[in-house]
N, C-alpha and C. Protein backbone atom coordinates (compact mmCIF):
# COMPACT_ATOMS: atom_id res chain seq x y z
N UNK A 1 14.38 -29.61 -2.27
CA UNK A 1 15.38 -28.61 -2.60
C UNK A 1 15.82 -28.79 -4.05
N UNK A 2 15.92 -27.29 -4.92
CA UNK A 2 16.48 -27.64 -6.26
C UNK A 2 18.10 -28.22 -6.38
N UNK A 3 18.01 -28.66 -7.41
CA UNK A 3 19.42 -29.31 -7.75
C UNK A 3 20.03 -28.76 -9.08
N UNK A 4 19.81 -27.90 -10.17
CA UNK A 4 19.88 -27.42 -10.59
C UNK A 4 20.17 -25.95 -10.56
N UNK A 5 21.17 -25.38 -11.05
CA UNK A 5 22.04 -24.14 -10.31
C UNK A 5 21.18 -23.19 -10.97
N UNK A 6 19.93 -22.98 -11.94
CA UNK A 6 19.50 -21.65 -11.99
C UNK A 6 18.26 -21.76 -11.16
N UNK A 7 17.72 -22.65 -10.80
CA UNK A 7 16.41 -22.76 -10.45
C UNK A 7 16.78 -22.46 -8.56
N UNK A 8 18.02 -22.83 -8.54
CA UNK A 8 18.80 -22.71 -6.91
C UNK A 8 18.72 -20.90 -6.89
N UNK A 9 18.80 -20.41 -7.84
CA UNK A 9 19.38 -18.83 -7.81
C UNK A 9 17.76 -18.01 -8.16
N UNK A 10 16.85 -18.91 -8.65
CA UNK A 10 15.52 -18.47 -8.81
C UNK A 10 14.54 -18.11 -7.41
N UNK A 11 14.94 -19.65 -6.83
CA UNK A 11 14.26 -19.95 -5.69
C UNK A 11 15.04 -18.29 -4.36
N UNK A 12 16.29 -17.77 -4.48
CA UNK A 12 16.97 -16.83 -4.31
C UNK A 12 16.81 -15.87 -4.48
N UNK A 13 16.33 -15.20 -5.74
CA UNK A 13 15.26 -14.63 -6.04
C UNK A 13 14.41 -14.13 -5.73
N UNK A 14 13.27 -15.59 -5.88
CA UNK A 14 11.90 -15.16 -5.29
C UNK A 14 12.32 -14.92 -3.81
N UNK A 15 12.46 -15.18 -2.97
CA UNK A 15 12.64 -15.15 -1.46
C UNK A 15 12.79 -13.42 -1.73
N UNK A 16 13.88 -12.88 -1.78
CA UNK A 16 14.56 -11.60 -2.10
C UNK A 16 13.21 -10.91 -2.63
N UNK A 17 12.37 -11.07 -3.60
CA UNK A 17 11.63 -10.37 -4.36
C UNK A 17 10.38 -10.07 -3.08
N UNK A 18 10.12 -11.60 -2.28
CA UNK A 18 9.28 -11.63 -1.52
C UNK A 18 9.06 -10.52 -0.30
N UNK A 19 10.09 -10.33 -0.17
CA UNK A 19 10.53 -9.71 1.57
C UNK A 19 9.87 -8.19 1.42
N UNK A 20 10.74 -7.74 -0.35
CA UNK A 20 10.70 -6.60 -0.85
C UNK A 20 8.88 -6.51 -0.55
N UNK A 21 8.38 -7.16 -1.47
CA UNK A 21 7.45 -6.74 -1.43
C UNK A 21 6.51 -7.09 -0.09
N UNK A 22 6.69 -7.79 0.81
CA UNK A 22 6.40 -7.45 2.27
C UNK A 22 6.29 -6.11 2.92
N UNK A 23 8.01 -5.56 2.75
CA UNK A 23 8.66 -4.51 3.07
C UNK A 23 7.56 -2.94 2.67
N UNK A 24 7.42 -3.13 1.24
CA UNK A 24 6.33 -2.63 0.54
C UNK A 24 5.12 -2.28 1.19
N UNK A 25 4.20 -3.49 1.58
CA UNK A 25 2.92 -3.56 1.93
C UNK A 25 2.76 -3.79 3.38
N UNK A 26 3.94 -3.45 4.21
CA UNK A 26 3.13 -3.26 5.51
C UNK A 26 3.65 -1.68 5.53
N UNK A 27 4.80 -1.25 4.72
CA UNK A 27 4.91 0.65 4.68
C UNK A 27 3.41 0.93 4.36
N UNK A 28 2.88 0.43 3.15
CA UNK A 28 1.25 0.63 2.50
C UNK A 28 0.29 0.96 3.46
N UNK A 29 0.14 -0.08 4.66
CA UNK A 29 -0.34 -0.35 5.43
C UNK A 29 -0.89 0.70 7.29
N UNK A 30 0.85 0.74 7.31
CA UNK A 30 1.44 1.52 7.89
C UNK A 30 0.45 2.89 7.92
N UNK A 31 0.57 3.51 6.68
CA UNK A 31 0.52 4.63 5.88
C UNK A 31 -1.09 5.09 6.25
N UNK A 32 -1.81 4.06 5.72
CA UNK A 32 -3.37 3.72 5.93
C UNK A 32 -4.04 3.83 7.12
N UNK A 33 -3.07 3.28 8.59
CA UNK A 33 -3.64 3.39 9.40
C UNK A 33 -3.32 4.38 10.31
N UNK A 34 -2.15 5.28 10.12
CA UNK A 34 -1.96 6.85 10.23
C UNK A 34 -2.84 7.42 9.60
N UNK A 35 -3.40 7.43 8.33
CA UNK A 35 -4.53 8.17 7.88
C UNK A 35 -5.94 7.79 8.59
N UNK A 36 -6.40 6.47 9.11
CA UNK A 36 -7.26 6.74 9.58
C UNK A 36 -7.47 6.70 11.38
N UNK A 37 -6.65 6.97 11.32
CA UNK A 37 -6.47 7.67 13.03
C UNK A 37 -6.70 9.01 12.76
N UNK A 38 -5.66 9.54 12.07
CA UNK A 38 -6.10 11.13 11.82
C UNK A 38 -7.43 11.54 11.29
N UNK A 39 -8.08 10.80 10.43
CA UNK A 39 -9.66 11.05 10.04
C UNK A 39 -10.63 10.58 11.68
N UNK A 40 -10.41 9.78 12.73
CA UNK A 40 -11.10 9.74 13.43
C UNK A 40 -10.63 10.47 14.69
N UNK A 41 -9.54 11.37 14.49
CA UNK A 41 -9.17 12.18 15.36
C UNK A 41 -9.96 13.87 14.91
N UNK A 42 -10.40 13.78 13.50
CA UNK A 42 -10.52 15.02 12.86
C UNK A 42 -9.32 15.51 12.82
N UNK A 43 -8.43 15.32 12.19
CA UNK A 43 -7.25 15.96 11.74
C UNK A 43 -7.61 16.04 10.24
N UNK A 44 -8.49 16.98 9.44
CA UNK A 44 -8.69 16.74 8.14
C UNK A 44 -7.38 16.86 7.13
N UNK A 45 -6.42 18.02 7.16
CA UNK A 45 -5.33 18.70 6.76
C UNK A 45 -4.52 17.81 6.52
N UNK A 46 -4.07 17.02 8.18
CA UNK A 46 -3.03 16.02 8.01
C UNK A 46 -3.67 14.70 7.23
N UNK A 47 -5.30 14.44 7.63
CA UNK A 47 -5.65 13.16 6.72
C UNK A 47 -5.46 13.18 5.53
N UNK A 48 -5.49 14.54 4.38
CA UNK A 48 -5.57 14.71 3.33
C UNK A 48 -4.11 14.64 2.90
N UNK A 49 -3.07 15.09 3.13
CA UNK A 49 -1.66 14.69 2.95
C UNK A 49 -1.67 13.36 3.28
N UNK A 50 -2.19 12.81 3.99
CA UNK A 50 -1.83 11.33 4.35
C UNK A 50 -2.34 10.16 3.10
N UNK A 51 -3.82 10.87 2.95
CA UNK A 51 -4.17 10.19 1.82
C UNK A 51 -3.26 10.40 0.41
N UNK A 52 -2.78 11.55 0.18
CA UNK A 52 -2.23 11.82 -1.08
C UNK A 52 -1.02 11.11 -0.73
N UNK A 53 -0.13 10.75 -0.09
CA UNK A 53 0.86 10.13 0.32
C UNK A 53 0.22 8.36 0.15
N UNK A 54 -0.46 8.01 0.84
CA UNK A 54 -1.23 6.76 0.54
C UNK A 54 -1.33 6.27 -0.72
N UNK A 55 -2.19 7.61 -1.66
CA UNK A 55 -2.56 7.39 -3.39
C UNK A 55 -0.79 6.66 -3.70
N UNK A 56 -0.13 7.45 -3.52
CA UNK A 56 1.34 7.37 -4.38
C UNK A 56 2.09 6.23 -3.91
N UNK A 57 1.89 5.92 -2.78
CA UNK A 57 2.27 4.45 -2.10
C UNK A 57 2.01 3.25 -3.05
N UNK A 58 0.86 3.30 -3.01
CA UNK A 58 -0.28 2.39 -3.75
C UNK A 58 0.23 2.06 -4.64
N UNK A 59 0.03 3.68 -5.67
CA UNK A 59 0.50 3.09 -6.99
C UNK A 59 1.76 2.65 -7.27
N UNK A 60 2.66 3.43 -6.57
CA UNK A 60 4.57 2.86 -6.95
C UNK A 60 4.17 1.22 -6.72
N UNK A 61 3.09 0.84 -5.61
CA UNK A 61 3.29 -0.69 -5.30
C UNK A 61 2.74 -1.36 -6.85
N UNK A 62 1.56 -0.78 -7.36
CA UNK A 62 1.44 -1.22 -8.19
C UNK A 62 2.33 -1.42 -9.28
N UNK A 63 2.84 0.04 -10.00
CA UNK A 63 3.73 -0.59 -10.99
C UNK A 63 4.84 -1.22 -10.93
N UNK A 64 5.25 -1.91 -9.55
CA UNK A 64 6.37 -1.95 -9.12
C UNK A 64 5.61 -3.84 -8.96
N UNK A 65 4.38 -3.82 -9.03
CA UNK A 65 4.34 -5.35 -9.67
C UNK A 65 3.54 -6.12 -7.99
N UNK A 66 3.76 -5.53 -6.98
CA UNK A 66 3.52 -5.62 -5.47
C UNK A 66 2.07 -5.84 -5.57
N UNK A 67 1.01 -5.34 -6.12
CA UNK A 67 -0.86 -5.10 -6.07
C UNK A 67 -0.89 -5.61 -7.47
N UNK A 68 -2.20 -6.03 -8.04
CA UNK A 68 -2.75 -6.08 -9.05
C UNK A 68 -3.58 -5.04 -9.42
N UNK A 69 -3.73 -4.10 -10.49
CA UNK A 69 -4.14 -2.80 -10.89
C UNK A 69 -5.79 -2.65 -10.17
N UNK A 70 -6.24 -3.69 -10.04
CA UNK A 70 -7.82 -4.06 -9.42
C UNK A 70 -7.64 -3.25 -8.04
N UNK A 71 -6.65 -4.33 -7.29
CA UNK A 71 -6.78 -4.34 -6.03
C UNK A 71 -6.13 -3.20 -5.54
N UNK A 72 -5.15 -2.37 -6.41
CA UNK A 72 -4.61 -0.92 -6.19
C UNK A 72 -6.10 0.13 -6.35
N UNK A 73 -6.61 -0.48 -6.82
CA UNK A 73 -7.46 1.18 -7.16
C UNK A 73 -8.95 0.86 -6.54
N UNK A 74 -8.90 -0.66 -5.69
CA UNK A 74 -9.56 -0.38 -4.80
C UNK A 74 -9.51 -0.34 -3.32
N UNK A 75 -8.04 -0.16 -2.87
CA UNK A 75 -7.92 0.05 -1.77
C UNK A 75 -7.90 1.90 -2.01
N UNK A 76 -7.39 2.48 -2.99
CA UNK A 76 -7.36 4.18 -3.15
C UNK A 76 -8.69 4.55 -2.99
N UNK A 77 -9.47 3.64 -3.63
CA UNK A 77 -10.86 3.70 -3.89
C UNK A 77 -11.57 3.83 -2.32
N UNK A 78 -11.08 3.14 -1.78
CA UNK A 78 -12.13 2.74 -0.32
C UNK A 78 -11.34 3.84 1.09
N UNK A 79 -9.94 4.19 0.80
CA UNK A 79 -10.01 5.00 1.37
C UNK A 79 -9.98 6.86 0.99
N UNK A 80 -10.33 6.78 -0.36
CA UNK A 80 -11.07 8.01 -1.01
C UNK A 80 -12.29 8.03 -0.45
N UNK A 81 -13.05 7.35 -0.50
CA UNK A 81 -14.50 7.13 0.27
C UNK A 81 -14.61 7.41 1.52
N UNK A 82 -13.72 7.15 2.16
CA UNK A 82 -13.87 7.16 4.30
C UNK A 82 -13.39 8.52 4.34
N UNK A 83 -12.58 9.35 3.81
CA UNK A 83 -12.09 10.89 3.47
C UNK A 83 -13.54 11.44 2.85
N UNK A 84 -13.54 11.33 2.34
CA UNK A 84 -14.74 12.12 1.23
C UNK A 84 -15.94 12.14 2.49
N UNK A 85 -16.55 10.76 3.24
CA UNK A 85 -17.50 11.12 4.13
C UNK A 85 -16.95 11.69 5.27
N UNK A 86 -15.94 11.82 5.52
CA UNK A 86 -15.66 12.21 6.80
C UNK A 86 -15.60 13.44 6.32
N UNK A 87 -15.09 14.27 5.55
CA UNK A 87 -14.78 15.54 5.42
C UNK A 87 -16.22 16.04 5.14
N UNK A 88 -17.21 15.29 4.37
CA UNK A 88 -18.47 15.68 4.13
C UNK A 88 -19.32 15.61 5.46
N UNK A 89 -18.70 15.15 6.44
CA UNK A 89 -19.72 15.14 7.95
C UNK A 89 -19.30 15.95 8.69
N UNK A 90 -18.23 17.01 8.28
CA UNK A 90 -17.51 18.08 9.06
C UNK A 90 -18.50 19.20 9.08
């Protein structure tokens, strides 16, 4: 345990910062696997709002420090791809 009163309010902090971004990435998550229920239900309409809702998830997580710019634009990336063939196998 710190003993030092800023590193006490750091450790306070991070915890707090942590949760947030928990909070963050299972909404992300969440989000993702409503979209691909609806792509294997054929709901194309609602998958496509879901995805555009997804894109914007993503990124707020990103600049918001939650993803690393990599790993944001390849989860958009991979479920741009499962949309794109599914709508292309319609």
């Amino acid at each position: 345990m710190a003993n030092i009163k800023s590193q006490i309010k750091r450790i306070e902090i991070s915890n707090e910062e942590r949760l947030q971004n928990k909070s963050k990435k299972s909404r992300i998550n969440t989000e993702i696997k409503k979209f691909r229920t609806a792509l294997s239900e054929g709901k194309i309409d609602e998958a496509q709002a879901l995805l555009k809702s997804c894109t914007s998830l993503i990124d707020s997580a990103r600049l918001d420090g939650v993803y690393h710019k990599n790993t944001a634009s390849r989860k958009i990336s991979t479920i741009t791809r499962e949309f794109n063939q599914a709508n292309s196998n319609k």
